[in-house]
PDB file of N, CA and C in Angstrom:
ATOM      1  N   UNK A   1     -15.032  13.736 -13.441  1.00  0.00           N
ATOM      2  CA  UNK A   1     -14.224  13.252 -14.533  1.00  0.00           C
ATOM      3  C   UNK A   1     -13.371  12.074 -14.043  1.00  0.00           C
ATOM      4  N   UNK A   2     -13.113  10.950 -14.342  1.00  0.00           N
ATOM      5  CA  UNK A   2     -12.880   9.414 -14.107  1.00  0.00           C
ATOM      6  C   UNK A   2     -11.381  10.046 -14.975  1.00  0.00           C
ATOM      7  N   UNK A   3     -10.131   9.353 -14.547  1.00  0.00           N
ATOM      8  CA  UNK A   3      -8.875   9.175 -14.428  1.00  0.00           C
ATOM      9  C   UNK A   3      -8.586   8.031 -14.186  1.00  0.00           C
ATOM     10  N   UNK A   4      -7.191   7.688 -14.762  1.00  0.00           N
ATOM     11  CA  UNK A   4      -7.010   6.620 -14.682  1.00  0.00           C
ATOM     12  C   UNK A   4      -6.768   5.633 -12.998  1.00  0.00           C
ATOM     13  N   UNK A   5      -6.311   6.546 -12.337  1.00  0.00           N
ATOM     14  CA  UNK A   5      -6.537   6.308 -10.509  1.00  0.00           C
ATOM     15  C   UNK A   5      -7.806   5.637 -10.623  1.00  0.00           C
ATOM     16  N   UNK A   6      -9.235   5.901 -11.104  1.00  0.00           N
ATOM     17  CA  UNK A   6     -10.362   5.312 -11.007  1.00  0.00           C
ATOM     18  C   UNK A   6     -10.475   3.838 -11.531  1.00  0.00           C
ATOM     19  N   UNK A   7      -9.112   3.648 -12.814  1.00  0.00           N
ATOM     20  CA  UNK A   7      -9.799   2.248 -13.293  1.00  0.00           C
ATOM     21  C   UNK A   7      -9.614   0.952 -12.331  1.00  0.00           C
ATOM     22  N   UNK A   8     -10.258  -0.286 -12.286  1.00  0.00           N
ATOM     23  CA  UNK A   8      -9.797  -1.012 -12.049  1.00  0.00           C
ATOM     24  C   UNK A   8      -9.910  -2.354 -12.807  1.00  0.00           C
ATOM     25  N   UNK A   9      -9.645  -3.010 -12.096  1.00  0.00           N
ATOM     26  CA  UNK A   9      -9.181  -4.779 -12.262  1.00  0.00           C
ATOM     27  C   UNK A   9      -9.593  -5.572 -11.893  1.00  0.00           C
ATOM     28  N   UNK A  10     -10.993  -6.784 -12.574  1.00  0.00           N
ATOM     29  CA  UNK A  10     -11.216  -7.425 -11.655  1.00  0.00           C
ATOM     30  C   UNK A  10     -10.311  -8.751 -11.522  1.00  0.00           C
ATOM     31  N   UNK A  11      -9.458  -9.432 -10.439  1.00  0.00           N
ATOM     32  CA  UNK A  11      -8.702 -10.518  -9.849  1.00  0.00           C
ATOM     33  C   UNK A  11      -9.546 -11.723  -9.998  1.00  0.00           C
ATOM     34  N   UNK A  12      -9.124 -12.734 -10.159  1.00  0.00           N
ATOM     35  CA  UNK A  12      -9.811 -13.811 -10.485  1.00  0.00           C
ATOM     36  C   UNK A  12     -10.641 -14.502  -9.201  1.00  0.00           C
ATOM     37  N   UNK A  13     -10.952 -13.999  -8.238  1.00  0.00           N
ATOM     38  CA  UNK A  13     -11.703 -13.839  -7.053  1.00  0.00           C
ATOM     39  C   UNK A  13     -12.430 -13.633  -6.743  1.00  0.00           C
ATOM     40  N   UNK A  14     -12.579 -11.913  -7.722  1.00  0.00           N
ATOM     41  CA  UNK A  14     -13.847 -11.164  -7.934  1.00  0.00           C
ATOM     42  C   UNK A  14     -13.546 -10.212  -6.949  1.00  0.00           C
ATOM     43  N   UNK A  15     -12.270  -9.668  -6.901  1.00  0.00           N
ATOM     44  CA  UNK A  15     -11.405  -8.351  -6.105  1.00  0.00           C
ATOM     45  C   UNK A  15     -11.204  -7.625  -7.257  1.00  0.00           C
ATOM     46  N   UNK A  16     -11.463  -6.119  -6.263  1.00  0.00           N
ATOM     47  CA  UNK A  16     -10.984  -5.181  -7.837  1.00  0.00           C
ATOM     48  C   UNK A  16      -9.932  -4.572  -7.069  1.00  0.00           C
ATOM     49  N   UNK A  17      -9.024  -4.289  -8.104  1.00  0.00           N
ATOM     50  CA  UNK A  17      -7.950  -4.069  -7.956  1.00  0.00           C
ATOM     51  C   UNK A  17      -7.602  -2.696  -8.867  1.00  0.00           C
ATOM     52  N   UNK A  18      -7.401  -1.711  -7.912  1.00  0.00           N
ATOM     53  CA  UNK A  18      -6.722  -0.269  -8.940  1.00  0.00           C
ATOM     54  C   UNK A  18      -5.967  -0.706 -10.035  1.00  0.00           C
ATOM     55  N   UNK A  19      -5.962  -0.623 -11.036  1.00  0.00           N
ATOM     56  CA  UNK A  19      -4.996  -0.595 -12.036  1.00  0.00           C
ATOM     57  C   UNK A  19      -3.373   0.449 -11.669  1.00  0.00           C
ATOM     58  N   UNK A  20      -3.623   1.218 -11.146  1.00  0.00           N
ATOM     59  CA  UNK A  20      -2.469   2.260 -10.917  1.00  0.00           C
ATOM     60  C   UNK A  20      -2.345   2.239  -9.418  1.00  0.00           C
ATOM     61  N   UNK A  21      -1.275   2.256  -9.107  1.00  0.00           N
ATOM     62  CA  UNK A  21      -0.680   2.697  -7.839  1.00  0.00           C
ATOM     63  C   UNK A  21       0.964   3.325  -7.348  1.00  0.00           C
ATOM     64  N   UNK A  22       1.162   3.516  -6.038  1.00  0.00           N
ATOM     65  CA  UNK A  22       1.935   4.014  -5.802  1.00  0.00           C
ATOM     66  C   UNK A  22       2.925   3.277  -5.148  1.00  0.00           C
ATOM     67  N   UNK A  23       4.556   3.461  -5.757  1.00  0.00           N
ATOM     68  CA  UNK A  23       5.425   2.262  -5.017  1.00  0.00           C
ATOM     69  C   UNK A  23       6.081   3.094  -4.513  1.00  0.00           C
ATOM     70  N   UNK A  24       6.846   2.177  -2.942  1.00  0.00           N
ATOM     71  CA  UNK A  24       7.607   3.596  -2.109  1.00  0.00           C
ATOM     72  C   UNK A  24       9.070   3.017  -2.106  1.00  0.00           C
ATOM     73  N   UNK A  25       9.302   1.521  -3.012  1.00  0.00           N
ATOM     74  CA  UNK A  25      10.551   1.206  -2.808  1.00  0.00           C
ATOM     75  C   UNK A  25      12.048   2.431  -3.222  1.00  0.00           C
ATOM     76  N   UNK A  26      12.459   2.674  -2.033  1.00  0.00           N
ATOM     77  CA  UNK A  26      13.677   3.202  -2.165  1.00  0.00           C
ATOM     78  C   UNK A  26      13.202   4.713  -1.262  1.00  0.00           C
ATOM     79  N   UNK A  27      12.346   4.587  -0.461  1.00  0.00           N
ATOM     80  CA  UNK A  27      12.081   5.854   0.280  1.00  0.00           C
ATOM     81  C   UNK A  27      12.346   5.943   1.557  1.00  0.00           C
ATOM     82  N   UNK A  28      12.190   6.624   1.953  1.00  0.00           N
ATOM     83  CA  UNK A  28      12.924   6.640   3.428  1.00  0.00           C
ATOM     84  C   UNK A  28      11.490   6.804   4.188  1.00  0.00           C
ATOM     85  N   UNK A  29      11.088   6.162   5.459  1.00  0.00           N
ATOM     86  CA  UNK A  29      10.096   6.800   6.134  1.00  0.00           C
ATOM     87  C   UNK A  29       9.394   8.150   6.532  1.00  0.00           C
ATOM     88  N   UNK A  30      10.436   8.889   6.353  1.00  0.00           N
ATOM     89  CA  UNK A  30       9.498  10.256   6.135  1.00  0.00           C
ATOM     90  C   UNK A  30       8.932  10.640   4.558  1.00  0.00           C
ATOM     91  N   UNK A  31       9.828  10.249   3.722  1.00  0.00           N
ATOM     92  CA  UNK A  31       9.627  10.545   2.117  1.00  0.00           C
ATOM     93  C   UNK A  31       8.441   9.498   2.107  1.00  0.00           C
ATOM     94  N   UNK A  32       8.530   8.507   2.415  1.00  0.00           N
ATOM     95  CA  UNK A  32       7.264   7.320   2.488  1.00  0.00           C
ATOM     96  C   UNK A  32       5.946   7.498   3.256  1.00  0.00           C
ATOM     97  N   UNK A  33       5.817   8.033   4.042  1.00  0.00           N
ATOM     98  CA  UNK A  33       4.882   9.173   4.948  1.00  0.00           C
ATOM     99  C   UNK A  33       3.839  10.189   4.386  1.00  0.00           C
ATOM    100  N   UNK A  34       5.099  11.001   3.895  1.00  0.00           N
ATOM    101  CA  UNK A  34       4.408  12.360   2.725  1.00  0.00           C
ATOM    102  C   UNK A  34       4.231  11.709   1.353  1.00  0.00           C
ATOM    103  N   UNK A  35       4.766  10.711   0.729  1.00  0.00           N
ATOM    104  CA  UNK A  35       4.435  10.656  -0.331  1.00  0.00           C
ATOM    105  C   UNK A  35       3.005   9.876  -0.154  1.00  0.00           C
ATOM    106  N   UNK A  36       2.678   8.737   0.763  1.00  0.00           N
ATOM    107  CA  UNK A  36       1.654   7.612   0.723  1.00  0.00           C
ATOM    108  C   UNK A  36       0.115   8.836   0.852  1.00  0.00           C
ATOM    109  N   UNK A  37       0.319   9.947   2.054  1.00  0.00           N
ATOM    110  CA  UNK A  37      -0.622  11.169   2.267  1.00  0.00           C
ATOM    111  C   UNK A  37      -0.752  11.727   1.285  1.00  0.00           C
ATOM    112  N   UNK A  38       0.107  12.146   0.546  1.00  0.00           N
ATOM    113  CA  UNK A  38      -0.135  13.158  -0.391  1.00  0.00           C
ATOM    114  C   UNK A  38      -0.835  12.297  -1.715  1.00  0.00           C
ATOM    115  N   UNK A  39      -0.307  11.284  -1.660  1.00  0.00           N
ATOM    116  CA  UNK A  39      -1.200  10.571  -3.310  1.00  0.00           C
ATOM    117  C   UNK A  39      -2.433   9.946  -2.425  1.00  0.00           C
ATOM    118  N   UNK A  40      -2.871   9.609  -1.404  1.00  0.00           N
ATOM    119  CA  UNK A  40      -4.389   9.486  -1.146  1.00  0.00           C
ATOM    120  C   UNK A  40      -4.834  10.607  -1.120  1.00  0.00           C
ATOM    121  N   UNK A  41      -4.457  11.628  -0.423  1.00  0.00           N
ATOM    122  CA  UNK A  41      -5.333  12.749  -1.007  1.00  0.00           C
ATOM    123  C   UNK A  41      -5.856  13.450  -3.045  1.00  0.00           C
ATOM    124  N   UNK A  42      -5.021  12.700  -3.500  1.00  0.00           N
ATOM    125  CA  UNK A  42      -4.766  12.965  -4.829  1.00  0.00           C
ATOM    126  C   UNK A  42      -5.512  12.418  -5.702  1.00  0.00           C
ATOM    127  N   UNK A  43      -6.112  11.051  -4.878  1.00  0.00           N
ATOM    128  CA  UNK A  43      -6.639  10.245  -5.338  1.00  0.00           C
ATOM    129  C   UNK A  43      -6.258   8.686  -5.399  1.00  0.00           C
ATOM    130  N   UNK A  44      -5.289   8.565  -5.261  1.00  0.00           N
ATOM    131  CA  UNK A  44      -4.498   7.103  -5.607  1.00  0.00           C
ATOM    132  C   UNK A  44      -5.189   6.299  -4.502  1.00  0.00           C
ATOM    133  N   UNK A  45      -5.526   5.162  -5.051  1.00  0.00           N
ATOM    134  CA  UNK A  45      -6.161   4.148  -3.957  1.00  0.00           C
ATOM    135  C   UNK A  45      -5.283   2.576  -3.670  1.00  0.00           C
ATOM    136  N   UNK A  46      -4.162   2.291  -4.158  1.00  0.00           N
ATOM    137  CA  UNK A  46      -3.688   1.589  -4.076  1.00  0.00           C
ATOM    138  C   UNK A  46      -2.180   1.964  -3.553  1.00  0.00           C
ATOM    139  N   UNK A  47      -1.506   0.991  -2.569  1.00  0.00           N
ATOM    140  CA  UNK A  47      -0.294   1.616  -2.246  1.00  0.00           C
ATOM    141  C   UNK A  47       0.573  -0.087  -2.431  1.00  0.00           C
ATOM    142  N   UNK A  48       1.648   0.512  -3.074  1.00  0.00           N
ATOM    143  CA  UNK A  48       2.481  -1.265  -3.207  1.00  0.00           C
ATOM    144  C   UNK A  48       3.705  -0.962  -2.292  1.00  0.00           C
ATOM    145  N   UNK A  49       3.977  -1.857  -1.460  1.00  0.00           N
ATOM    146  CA  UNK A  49       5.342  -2.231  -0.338  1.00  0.00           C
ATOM    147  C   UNK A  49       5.535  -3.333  -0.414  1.00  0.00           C
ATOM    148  N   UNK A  50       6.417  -3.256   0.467  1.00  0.00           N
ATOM    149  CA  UNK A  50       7.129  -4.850   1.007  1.00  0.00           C
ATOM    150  C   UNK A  50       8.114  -4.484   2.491  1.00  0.00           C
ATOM    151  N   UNK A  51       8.229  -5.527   2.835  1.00  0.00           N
ATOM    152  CA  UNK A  51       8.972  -5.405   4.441  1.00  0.00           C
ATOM    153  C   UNK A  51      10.388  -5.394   3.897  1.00  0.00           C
ATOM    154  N   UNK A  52      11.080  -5.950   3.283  1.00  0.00           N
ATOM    155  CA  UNK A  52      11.897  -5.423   2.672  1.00  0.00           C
ATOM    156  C   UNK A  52      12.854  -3.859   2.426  1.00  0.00           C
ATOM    157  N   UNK A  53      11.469  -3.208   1.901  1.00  0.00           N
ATOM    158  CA  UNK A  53      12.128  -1.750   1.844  1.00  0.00           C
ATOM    159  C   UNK A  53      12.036  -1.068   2.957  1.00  0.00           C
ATOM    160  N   UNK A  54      12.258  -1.723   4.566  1.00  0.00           N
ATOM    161  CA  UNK A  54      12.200  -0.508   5.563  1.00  0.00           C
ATOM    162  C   UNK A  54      11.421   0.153   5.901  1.00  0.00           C
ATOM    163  N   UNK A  55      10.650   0.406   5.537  1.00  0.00           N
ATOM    164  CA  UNK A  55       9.726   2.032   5.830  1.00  0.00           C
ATOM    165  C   UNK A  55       7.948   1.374   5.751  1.00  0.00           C
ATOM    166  N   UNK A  56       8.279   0.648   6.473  1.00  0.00           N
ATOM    167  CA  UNK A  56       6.448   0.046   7.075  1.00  0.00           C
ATOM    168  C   UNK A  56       6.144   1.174   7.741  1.00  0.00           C
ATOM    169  N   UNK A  57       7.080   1.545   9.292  1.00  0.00           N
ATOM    170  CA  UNK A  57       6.521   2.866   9.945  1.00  0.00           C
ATOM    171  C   UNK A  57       5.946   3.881   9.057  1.00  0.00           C
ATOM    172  N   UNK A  58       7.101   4.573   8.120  1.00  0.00           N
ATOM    173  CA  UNK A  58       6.656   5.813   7.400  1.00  0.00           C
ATOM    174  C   UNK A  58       4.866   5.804   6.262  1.00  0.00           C
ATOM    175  N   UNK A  59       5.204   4.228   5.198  1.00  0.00           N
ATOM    176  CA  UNK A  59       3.684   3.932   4.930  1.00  0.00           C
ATOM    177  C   UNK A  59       2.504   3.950   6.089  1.00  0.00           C
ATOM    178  N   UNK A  60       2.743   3.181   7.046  1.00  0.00           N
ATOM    179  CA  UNK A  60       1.273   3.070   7.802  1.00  0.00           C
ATOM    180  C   UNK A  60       1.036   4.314   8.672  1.00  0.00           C
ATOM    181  N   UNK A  61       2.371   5.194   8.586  1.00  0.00           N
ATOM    182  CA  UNK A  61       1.893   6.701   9.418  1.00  0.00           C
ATOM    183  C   UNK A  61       0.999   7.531   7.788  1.00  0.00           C
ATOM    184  N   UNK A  62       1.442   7.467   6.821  1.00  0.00           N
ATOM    185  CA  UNK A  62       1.086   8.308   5.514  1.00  0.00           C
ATOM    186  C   UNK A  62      -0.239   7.588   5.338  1.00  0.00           C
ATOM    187  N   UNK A  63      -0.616   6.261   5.675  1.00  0.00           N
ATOM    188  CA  UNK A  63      -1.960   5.841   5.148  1.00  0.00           C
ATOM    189  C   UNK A  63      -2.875   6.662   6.625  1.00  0.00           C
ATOM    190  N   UNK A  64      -2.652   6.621   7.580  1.00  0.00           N
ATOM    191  CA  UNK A  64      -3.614   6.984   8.448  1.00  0.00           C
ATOM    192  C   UNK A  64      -3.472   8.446   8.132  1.00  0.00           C
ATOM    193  N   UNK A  65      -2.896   9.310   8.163  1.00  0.00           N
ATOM    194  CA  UNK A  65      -2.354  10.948   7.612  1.00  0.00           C
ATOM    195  C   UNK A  65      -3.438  10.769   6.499  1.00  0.00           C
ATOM    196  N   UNK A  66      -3.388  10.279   5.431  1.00  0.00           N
ATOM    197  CA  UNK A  66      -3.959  10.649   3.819  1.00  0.00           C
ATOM    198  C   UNK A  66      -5.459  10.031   4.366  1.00  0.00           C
ATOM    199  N   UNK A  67      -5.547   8.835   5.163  1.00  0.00           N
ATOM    200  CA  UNK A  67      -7.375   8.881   5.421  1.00  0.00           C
ATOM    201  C   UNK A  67      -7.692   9.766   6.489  1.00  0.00           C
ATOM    202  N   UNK A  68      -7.408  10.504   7.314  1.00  0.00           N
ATOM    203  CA  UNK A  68      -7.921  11.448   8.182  1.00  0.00           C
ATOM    204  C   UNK A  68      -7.833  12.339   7.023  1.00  0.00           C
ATOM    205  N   UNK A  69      -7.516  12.554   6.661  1.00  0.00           N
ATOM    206  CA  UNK A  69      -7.078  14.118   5.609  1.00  0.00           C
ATOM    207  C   UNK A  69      -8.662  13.820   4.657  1.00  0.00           C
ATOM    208  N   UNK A  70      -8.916  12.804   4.270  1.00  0.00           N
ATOM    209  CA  UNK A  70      -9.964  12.610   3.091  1.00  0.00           C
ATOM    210  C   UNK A  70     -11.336  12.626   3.509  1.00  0.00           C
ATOM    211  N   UNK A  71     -11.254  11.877   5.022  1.00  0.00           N
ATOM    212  CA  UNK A  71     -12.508  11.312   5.701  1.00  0.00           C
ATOM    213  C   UNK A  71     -12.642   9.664   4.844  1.00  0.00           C
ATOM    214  N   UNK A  72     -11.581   9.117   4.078  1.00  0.00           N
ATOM    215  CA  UNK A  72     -11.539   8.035   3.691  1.00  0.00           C
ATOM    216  C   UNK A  72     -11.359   6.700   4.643  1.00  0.00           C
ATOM    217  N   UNK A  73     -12.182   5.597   4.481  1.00  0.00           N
ATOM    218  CA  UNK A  73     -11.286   4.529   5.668  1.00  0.00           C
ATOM    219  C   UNK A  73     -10.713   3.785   4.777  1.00  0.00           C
ATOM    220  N   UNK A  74      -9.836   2.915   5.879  1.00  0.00           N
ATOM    221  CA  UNK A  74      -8.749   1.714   5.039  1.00  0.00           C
ATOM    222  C   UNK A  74      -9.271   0.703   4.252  1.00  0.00           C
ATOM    223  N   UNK A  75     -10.693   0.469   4.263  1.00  0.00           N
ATOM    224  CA  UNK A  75     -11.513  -0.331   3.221  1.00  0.00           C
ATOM    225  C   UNK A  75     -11.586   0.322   1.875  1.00  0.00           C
ATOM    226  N   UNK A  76     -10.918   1.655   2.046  1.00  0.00           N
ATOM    227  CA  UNK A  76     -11.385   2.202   0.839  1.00  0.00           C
ATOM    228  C   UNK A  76      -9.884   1.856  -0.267  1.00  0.00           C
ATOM    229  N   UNK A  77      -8.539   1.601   0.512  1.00  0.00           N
ATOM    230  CA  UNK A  77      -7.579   1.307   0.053  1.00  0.00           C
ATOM    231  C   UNK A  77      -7.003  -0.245  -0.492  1.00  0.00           C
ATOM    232  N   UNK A  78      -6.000  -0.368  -1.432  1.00  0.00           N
ATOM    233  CA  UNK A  78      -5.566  -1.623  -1.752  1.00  0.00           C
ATOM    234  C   UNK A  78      -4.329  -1.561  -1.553  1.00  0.00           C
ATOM    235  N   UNK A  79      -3.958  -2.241  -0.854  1.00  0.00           N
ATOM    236  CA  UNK A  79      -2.538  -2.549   0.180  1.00  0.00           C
ATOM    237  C   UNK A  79      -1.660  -3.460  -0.270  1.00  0.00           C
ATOM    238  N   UNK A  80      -0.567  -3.461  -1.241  1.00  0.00           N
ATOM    239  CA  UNK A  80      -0.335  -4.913  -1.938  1.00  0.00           C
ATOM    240  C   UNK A  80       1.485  -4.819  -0.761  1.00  0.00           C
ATOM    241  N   UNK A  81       1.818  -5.899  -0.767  1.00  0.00           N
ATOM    242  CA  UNK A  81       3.007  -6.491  -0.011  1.00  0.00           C
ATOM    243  C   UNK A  81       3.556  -7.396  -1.178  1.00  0.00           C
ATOM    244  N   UNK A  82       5.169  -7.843  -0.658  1.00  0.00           N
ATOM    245  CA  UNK A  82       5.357  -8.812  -1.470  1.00  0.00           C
ATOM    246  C   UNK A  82       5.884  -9.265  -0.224  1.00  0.00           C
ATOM    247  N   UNK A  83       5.693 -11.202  -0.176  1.00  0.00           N
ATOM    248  CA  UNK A  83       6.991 -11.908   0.481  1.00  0.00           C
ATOM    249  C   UNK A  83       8.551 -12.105   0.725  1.00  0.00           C
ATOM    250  N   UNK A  84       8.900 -11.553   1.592  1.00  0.00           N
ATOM    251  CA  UNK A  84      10.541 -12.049   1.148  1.00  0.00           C
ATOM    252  C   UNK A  84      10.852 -13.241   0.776  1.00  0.00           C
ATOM    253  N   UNK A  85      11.902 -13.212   0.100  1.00  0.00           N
ATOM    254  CA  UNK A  85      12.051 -14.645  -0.254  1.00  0.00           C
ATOM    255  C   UNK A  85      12.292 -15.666   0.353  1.00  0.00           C
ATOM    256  N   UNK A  86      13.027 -15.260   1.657  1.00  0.00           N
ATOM    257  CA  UNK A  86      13.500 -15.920   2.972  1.00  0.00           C
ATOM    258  C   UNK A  86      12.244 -16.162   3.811  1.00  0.00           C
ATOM    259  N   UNK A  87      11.129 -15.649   3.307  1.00  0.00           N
ATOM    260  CA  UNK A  87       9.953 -16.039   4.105  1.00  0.00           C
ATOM    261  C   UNK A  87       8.997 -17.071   3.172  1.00  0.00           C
ATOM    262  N   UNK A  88       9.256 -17.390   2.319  1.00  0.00           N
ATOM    263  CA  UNK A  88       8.826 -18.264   1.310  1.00  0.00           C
ATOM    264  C   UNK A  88       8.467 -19.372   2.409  1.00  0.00           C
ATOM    265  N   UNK A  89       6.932 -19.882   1.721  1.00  0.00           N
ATOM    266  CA  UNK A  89       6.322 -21.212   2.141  1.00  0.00           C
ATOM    267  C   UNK A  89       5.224 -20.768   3.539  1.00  0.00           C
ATOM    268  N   UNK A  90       4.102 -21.938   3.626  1.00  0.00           N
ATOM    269  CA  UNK A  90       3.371 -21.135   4.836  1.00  0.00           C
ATOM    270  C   UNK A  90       3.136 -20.626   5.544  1.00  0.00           C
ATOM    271  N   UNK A  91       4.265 -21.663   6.552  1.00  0.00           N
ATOM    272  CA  UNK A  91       4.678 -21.137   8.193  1.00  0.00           C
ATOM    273  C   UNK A  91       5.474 -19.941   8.258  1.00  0.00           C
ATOM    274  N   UNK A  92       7.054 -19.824   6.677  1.00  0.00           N
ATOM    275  CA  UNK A  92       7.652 -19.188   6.856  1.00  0.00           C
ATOM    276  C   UNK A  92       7.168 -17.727   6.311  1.00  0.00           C
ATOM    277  N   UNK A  93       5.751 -17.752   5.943  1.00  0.00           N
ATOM    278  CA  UNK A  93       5.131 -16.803   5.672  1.00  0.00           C
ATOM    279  C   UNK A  93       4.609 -16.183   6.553  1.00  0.00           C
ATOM    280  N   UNK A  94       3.978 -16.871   7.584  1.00  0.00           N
ATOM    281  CA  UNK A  94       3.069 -16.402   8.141  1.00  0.00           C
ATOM    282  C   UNK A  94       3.838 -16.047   9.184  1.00  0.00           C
ATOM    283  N   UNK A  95       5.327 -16.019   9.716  1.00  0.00           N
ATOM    284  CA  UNK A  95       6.075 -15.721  10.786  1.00  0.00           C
ATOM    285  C   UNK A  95       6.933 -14.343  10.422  1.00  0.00           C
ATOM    286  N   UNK A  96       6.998 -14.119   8.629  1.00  0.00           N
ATOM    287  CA  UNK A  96       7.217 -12.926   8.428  1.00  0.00           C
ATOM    288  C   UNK A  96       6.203 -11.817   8.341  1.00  0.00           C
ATOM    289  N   UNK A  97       4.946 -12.276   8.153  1.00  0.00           N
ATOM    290  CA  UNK A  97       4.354 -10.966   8.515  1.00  0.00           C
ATOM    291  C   UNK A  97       3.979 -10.597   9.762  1.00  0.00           C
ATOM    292  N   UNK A  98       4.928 -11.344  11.166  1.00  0.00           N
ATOM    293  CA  UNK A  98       4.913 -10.624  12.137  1.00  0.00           C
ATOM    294  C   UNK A  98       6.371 -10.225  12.510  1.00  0.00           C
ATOM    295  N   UNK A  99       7.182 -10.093  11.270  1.00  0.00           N
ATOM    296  CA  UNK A  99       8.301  -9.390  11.251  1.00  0.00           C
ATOM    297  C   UNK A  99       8.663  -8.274  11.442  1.00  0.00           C
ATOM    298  N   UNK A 100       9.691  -7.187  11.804  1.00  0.00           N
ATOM    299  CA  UNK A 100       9.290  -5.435  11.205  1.00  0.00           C
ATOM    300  C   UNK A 100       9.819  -5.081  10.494  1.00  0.00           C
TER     301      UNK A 100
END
């Protein structure tokens, strides 16, 4: 039975994109951990962050947790980030995503 977790989106690229996902802004790394595990096991295939909200550790421990748990790999997930704003523009982009 197909749920809405199943629909997606195709991006003007020709990326599909979950329609639904899971946001962890305002969680703490352990709440961000169990929650990212517990909705891949659930089904959810998309997870939305940003460096911003702190808790990169707690997401990327809950994404490896929820794909061992499934037998799922990380190709199977959609990983969305946003830029800070202070990282706005190429260079200053590309020097924040080796930020923590």
């Amino acid at each position: 039975m197909k749920t809405v977790l199943d629909e997606k989106t195709n991006l003007n690229n020709g990326t599909l994109m979950p329609v639904f996902g899971l946001g962890v802004w305002r969680s703490s790394n352990t709440d961000a951990k169990n929650s990212v595990s517990q909705a891949i096991q659930h089904g959810y295939r998309m997870i939305d962050t940003a460096r911003q909200y702190g808790n990169q550790f707690g997401v990327g421990r809950g994404i490896a947790d929820g794909l061992t748990k499934t037998g799922l790999n990380r190709k199977d997930l959609f990983v969305t980030s946003k830029v800070f704003n202070g990282d706005q523009g190429y260079d200053s982009t590309l020097r924040g995503f080796e930020k923590r």
